[in-house]
Protein backbone atom coordinates (compact mmCIF):
# COMPACT_ATOMS: atom_id res chain seq x y z
CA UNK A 1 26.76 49.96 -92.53
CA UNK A 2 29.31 47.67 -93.72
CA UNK A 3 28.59 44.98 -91.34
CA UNK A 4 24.69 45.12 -92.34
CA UNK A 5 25.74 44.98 -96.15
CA UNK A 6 28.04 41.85 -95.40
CA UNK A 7 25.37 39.92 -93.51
CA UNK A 8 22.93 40.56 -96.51
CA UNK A 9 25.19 39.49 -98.97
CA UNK A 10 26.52 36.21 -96.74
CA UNK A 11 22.89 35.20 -96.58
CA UNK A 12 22.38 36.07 -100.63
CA UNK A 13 26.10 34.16 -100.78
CA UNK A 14 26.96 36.61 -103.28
CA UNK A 15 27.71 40.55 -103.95
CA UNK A 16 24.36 42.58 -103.31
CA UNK A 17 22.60 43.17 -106.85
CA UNK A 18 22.58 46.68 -107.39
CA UNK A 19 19.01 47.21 -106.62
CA UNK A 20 19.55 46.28 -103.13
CA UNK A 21 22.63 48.00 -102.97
CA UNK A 22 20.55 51.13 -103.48
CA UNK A 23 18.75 50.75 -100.14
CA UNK A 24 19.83 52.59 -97.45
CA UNK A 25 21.49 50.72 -93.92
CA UNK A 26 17.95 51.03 -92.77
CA UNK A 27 16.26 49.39 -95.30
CA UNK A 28 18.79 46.83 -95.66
CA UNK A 29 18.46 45.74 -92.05
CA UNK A 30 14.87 45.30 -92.12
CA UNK A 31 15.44 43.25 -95.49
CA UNK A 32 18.34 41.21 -93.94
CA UNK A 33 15.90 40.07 -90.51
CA UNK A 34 12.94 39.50 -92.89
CA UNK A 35 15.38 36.53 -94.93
CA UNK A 36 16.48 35.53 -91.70
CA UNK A 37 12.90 35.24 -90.17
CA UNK A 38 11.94 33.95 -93.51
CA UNK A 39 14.79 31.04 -92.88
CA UNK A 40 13.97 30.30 -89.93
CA UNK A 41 10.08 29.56 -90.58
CA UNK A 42 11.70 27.81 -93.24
CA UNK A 43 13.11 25.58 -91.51
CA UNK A 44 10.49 25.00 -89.03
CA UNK A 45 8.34 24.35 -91.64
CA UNK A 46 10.50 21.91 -93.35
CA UNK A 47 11.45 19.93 -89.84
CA UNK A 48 7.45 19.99 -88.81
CA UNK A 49 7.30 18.28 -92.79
CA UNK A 50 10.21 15.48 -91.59
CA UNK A 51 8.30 14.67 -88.65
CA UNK A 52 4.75 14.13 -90.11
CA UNK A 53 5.96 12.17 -92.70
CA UNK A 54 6.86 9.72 -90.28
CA UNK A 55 3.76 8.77 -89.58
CA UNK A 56 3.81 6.76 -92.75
CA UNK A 57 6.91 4.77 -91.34
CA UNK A 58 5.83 1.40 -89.81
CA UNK A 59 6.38 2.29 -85.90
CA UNK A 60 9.29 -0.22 -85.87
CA UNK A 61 11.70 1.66 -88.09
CA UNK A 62 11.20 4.96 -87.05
CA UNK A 63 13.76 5.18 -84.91
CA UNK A 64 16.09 3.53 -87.69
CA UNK A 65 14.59 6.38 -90.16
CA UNK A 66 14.79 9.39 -87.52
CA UNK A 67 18.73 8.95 -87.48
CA UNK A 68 19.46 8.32 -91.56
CA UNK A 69 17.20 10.93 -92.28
CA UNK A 70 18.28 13.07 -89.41
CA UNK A 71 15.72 14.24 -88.14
């Protein structure tokens, strides 16, 4: 139970609020892999964003932009 809590509040980077802390273990695992799923489609979304962008980059300095960007 104390290893779920401390994963929620390392991804809240933070104590839990006390309405969380109210939850039980169960409900606080299901609420720590939803922000984790919800990171990770994040972040999928945000590299997808990187990449079309590009496409208003003349071809030439893509390359140049891919690695300042870092993408």
């Amino acid at each position: 139970m104390a290893d779920q809590a401390r994963s929620l509040s390392d991804q809240l980077d933070g104590p839990l609020p006390p309405g969380i802390e109210a939850l039980g273990a169960d409900e606080r695992q299901v609420l720590a892999e939803a922000l984790r799923d919800a990171r990770r489609q994040q972040s999928a979304a945000l590299g997808r964003a990187g990449e079309e962008s590009l496409k208003y980059v003349p071809a030439l300095l893509r390359g140049a932009v891919r690695k300042v960007v870092g993408l």
